[in-house]
PDB file of N, CA and C in Angstrom:
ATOM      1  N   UNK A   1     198.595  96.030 176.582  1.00  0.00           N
ATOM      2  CA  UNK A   1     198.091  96.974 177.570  1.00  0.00           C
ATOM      3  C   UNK A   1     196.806  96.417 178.188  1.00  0.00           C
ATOM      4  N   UNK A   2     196.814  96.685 179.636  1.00  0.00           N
ATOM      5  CA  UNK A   2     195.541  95.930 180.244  1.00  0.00           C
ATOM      6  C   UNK A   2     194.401  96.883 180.188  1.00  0.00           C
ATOM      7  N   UNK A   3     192.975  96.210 180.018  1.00  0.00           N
ATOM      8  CA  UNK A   3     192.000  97.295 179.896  1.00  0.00           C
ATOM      9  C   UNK A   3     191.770  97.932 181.208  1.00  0.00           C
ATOM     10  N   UNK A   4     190.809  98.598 181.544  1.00  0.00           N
ATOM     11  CA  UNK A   4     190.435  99.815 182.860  1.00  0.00           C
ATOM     12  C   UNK A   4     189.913  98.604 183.622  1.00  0.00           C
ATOM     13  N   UNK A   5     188.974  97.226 182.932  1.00  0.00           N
ATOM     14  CA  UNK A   5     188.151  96.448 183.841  1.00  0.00           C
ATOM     15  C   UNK A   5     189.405  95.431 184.497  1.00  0.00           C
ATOM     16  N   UNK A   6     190.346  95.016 183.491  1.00  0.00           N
ATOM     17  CA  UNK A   6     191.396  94.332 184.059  1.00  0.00           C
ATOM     18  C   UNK A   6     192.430  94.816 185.019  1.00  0.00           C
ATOM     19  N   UNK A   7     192.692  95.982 185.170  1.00  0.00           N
ATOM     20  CA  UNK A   7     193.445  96.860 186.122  1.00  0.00           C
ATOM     21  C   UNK A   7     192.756  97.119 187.342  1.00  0.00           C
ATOM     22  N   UNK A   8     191.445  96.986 187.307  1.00  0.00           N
ATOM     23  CA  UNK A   8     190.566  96.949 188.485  1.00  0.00           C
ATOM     24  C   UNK A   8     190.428  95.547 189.103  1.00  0.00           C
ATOM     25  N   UNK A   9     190.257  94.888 188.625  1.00  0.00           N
ATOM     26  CA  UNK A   9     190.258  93.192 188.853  1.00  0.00           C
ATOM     27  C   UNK A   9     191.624  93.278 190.199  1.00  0.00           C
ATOM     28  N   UNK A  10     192.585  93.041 189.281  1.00  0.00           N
ATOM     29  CA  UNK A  10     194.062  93.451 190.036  1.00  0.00           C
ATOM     30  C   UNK A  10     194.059  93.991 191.148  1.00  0.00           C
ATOM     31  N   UNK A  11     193.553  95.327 191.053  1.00  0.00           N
ATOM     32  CA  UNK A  11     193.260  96.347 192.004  1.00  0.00           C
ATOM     33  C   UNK A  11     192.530  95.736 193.644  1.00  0.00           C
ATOM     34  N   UNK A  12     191.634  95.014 192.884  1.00  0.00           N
ATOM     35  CA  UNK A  12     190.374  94.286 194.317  1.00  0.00           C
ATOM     36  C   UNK A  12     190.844  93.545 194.603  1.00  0.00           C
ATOM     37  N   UNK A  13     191.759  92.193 193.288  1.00  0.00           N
ATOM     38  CA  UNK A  13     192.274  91.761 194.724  1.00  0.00           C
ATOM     39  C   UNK A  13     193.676  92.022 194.823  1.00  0.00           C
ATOM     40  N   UNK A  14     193.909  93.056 194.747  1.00  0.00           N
ATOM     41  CA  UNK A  14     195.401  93.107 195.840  1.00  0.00           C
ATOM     42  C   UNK A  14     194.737  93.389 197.516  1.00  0.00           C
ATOM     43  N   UNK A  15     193.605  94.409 197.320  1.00  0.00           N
ATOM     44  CA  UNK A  15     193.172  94.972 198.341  1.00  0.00           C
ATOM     45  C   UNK A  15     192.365  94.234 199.248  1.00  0.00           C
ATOM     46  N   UNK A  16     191.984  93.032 198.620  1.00  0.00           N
ATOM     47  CA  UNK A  16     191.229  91.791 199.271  1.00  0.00           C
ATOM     48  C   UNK A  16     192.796  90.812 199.920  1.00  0.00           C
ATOM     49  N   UNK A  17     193.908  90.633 198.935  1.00  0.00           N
ATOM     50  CA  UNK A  17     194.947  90.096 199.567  1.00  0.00           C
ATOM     51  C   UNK A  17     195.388  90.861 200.901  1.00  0.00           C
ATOM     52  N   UNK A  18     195.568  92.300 200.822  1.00  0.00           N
ATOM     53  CA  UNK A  18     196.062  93.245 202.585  1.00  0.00           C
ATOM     54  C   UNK A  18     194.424  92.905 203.353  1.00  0.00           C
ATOM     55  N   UNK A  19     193.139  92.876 203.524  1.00  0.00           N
ATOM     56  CA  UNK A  19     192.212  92.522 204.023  1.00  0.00           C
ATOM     57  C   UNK A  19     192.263  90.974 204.460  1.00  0.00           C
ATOM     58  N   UNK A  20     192.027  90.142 203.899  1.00  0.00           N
ATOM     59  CA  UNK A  20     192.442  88.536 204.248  1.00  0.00           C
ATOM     60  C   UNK A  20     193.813  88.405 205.059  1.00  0.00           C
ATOM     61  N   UNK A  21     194.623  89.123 204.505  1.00  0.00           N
ATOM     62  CA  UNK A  21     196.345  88.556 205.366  1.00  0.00           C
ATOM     63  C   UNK A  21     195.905  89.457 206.733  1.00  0.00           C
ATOM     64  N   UNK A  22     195.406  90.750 206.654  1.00  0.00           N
ATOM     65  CA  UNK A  22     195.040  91.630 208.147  1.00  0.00           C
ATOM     66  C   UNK A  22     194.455  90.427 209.366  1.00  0.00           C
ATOM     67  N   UNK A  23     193.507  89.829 208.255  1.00  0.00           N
ATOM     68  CA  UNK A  23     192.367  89.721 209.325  1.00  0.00           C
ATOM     69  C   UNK A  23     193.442  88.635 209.866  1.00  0.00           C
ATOM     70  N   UNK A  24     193.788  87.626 209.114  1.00  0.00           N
ATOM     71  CA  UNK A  24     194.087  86.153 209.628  1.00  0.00           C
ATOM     72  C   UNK A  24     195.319  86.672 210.737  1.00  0.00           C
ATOM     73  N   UNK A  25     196.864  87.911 210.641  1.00  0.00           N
ATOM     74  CA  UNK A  25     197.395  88.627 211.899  1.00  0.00           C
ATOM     75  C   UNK A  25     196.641  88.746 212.639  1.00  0.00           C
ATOM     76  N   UNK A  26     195.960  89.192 212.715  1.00  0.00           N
ATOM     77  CA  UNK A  26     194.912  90.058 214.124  1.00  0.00           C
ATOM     78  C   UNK A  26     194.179  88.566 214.779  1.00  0.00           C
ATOM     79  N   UNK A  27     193.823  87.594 213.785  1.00  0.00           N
ATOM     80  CA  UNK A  27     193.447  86.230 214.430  1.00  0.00           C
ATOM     81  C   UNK A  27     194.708  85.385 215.355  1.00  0.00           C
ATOM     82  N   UNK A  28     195.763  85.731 215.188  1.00  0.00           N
ATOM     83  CA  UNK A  28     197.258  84.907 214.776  1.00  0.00           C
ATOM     84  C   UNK A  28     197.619  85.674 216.584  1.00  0.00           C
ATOM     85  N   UNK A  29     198.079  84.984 217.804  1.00  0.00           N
ATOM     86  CA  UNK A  29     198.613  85.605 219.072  1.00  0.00           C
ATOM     87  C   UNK A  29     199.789  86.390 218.647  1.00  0.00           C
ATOM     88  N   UNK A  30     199.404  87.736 219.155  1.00  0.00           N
ATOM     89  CA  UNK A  30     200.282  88.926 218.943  1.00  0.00           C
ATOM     90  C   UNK A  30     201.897  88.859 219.562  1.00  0.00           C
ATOM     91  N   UNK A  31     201.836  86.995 220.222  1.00  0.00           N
ATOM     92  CA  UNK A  31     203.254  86.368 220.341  1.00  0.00           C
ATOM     93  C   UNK A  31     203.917  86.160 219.117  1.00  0.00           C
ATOM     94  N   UNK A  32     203.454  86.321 218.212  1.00  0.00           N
ATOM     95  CA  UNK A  32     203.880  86.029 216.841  1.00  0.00           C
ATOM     96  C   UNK A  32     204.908  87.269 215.731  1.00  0.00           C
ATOM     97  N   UNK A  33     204.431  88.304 216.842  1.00  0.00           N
ATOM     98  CA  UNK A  33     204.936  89.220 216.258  1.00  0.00           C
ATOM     99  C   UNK A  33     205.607  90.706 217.226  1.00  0.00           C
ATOM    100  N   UNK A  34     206.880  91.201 216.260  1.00  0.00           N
ATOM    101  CA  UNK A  34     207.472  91.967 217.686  1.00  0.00           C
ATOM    102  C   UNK A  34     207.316  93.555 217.367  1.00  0.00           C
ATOM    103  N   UNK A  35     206.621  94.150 218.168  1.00  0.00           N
ATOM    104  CA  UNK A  35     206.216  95.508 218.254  1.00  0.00           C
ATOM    105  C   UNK A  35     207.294  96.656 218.776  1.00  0.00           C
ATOM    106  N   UNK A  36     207.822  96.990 217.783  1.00  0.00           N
ATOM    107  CA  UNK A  36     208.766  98.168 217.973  1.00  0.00           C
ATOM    108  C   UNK A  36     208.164  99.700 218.315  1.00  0.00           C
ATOM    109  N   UNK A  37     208.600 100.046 219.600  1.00  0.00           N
ATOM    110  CA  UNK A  37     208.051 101.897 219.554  1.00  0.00           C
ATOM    111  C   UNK A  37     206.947 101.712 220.474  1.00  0.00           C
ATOM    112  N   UNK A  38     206.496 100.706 221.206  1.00  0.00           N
ATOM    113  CA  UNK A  38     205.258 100.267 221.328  1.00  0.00           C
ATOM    114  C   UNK A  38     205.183 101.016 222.935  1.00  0.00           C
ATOM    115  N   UNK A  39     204.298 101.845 223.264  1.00  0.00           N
ATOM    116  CA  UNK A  39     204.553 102.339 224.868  1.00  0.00           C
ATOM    117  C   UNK A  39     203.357 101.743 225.425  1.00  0.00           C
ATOM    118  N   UNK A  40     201.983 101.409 224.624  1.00  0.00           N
ATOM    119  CA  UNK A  40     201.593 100.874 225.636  1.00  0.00           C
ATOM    120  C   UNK A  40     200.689  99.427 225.396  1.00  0.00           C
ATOM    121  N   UNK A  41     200.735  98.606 226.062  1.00  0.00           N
ATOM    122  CA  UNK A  41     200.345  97.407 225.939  1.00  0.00           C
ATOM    123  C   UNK A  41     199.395  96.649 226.083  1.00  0.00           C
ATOM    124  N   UNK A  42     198.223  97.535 226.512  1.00  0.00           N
ATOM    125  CA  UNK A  42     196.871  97.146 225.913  1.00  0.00           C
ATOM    126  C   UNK A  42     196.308  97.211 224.671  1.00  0.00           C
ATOM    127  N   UNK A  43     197.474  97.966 223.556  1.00  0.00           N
ATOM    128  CA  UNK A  43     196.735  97.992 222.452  1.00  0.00           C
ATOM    129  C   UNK A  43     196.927  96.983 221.751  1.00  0.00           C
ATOM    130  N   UNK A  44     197.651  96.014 222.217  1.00  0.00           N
ATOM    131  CA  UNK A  44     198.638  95.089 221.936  1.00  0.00           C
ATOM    132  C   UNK A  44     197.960  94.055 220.284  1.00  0.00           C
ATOM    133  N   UNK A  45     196.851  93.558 220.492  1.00  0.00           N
ATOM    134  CA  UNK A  45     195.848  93.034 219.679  1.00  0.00           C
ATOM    135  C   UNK A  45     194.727  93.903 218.877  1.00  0.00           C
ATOM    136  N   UNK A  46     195.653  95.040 218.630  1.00  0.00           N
ATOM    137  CA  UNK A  46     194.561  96.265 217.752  1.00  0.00           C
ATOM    138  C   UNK A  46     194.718  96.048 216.337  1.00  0.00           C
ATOM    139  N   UNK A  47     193.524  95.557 215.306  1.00  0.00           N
ATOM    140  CA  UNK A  47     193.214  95.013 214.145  1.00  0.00           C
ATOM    141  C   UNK A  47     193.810  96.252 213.253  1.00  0.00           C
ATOM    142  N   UNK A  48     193.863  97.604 213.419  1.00  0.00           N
ATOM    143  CA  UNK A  48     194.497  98.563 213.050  1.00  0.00           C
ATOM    144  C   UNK A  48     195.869  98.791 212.611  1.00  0.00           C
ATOM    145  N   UNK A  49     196.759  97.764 213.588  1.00  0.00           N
ATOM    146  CA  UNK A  49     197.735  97.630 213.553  1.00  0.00           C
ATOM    147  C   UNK A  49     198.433  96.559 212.309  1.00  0.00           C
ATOM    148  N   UNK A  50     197.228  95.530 212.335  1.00  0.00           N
ATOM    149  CA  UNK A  50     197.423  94.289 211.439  1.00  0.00           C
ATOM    150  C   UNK A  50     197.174  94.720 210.247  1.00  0.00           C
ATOM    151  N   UNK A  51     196.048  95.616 210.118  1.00  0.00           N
ATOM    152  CA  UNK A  51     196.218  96.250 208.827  1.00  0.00           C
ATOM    153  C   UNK A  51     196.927  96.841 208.356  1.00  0.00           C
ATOM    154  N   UNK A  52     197.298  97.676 209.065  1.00  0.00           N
ATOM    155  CA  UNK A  52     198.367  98.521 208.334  1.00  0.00           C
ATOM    156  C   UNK A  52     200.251  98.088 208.055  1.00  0.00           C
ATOM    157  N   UNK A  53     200.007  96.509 208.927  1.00  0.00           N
ATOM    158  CA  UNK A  53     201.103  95.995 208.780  1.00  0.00           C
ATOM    159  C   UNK A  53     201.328  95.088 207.140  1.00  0.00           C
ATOM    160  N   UNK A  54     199.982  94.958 206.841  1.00  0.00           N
ATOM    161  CA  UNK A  54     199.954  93.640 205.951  1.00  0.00           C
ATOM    162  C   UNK A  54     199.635  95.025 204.564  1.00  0.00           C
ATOM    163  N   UNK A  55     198.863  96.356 204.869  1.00  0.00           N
ATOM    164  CA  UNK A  55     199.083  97.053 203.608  1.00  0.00           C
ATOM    165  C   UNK A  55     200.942  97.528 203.201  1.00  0.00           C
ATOM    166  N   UNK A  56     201.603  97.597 204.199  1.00  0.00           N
ATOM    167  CA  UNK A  56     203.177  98.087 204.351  1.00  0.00           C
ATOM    168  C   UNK A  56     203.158  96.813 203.882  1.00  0.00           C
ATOM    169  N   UNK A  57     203.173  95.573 204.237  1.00  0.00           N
ATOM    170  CA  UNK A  57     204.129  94.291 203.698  1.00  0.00           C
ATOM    171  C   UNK A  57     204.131  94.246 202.230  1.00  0.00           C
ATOM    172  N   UNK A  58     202.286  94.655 201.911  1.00  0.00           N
ATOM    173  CA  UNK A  58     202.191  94.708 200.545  1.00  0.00           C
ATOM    174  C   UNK A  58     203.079  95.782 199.729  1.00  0.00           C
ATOM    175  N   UNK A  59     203.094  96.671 199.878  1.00  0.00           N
ATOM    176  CA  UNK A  59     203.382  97.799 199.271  1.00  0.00           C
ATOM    177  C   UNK A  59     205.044  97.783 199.521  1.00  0.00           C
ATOM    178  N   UNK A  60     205.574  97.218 200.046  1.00  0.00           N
ATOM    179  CA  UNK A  60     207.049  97.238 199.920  1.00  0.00           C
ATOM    180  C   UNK A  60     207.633  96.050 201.194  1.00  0.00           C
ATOM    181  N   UNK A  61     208.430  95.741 201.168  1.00  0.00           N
ATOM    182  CA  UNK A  61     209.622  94.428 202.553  1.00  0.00           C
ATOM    183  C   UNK A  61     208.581  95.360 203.450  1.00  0.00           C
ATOM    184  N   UNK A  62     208.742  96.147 204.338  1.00  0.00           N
ATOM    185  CA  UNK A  62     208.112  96.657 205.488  1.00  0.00           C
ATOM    186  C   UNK A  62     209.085  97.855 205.902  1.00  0.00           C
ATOM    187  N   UNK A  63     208.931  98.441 207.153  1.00  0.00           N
ATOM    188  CA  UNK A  63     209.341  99.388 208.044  1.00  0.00           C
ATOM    189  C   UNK A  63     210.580  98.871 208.872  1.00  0.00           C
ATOM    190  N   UNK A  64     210.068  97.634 209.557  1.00  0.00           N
ATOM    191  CA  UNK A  64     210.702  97.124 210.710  1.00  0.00           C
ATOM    192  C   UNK A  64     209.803  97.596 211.964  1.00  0.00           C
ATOM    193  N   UNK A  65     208.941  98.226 211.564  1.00  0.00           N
ATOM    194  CA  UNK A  65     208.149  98.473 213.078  1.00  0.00           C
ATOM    195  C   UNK A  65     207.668  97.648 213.830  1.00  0.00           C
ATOM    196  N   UNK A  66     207.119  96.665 212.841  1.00  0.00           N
ATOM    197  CA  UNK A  66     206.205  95.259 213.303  1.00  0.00           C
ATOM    198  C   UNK A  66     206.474  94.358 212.419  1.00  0.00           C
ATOM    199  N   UNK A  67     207.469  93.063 212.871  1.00  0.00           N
ATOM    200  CA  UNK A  67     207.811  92.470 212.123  1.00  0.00           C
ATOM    201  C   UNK A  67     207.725  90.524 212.990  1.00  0.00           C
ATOM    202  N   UNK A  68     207.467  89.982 211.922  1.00  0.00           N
ATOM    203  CA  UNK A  68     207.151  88.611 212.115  1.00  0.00           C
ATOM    204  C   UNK A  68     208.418  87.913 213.322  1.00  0.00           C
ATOM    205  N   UNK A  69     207.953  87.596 214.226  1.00  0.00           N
ATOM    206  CA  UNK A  69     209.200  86.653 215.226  1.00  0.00           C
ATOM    207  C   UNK A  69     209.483  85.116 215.088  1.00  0.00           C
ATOM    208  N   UNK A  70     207.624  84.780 214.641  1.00  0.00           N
ATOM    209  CA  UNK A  70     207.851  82.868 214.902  1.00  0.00           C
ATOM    210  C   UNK A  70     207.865  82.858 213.030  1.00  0.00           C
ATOM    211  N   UNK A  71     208.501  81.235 213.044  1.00  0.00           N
ATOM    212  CA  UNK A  71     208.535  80.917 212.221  1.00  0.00           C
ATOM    213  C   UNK A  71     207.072  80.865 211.436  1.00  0.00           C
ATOM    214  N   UNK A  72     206.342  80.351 212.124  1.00  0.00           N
ATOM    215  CA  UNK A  72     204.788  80.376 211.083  1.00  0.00           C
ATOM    216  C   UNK A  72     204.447  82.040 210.767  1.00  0.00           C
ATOM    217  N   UNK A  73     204.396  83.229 211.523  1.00  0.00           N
ATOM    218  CA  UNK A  73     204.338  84.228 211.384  1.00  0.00           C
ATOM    219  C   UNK A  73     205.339  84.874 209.899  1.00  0.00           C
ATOM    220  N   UNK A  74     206.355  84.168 209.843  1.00  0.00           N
ATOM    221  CA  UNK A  74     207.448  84.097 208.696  1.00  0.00           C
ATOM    222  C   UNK A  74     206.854  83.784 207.176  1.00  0.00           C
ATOM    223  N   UNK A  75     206.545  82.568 207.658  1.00  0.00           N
ATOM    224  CA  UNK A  75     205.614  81.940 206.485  1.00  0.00           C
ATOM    225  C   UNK A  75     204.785  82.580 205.847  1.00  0.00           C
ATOM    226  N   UNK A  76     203.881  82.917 206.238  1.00  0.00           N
ATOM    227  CA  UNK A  76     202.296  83.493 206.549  1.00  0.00           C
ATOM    228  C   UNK A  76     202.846  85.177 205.842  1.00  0.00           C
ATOM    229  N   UNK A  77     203.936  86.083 206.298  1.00  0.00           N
ATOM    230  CA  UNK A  77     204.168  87.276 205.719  1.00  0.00           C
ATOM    231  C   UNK A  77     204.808  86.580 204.425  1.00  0.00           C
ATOM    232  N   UNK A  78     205.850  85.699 203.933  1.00  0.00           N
ATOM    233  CA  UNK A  78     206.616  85.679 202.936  1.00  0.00           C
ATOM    234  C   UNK A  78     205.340  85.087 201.649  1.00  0.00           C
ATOM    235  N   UNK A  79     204.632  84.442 202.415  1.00  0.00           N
ATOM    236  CA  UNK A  79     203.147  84.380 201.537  1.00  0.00           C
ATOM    237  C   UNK A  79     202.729  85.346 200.725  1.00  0.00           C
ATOM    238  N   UNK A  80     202.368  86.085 201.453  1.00  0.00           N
ATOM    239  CA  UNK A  80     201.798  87.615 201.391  1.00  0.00           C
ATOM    240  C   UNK A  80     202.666  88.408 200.298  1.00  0.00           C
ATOM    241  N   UNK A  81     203.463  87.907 200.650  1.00  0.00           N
ATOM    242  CA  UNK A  81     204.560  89.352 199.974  1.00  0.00           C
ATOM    243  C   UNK A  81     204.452  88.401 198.192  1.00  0.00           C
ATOM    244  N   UNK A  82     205.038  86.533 198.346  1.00  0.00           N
ATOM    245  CA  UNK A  82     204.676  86.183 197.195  1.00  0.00           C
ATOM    246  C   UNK A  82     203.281  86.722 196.225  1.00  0.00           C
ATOM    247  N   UNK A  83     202.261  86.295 197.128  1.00  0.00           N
ATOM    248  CA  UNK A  83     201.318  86.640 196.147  1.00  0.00           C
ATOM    249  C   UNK A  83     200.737  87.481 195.699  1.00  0.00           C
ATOM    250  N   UNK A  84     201.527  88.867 196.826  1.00  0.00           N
ATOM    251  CA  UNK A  84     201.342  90.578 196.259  1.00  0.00           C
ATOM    252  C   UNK A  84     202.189  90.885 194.914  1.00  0.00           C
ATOM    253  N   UNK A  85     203.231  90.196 194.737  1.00  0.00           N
ATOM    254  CA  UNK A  85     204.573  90.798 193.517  1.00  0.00           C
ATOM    255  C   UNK A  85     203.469  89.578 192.337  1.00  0.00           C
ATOM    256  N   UNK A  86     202.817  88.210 192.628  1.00  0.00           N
ATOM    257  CA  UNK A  86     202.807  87.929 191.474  1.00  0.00           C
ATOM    258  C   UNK A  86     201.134  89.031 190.934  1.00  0.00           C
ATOM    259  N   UNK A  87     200.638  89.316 191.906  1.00  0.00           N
ATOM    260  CA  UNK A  87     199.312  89.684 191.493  1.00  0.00           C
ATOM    261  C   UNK A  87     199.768  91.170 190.695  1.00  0.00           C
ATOM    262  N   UNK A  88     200.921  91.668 191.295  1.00  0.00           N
ATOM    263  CA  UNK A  88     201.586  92.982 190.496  1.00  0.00           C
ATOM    264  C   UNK A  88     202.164  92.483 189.271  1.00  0.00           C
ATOM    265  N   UNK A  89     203.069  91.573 188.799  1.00  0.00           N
ATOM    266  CA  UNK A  89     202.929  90.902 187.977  1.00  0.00           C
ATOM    267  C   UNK A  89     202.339  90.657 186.723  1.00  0.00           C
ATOM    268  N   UNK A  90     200.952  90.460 186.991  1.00  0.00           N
ATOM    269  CA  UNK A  90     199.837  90.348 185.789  1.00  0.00           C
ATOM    270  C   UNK A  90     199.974  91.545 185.295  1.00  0.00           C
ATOM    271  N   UNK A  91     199.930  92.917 185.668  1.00  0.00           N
ATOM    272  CA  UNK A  91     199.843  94.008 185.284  1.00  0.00           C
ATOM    273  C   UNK A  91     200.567  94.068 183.990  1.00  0.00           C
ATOM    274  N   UNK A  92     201.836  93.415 183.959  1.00  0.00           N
ATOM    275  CA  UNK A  92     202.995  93.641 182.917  1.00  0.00           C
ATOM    276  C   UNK A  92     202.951  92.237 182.431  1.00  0.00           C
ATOM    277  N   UNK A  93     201.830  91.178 182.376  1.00  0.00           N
ATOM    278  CA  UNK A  93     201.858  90.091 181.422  1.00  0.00           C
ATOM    279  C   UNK A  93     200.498  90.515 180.422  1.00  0.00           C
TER     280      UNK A  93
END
């Protein structure tokens, strides 16, 4: 069983992993990625969006709302998703 300080460890960085993967989307041309539902198109590069795409990637495959188009954009989420399941992982080693 993991202690309260080791479950927190985990905890920061999963939440530092959806923060780092946000920021580097929102850095990344929003050509990279295809916006479903989307009506209007100045919001197009809203950091809001990247976040909440990369906390959904974490927390489960995704929605389909906003999903990776280019291959590096591919990469870059299947990353993400690796090193969210192994950091969940530790929990149960």
């Amino acid at each position: 069983m993991k202690t309260k300080k080791e479950l927190f460890k985990i905890i920061l960085l999963q939440l530092g992993i959806i923060f780092v993967f946000s920021v580097i989307y929102y850095n990344m041309h929003s050509d990279n990625f295809i916006f479903r539902n989307r009506d209007n198109k100045k919001d197009e590069n809203n950091y809001l969006d990247y976040f909440y795409f990369s906390t959904v990637t974490s927390a489960s495959t995704g929605f389909g709302d906003i999903s990776p188009k280019t291959t590096i954009a591919k990469v870059i989420v299947t990353l993400q998703i690796l090193l969210t399941y192994t950091n969940i992982l530790r929990i149960f080693i």
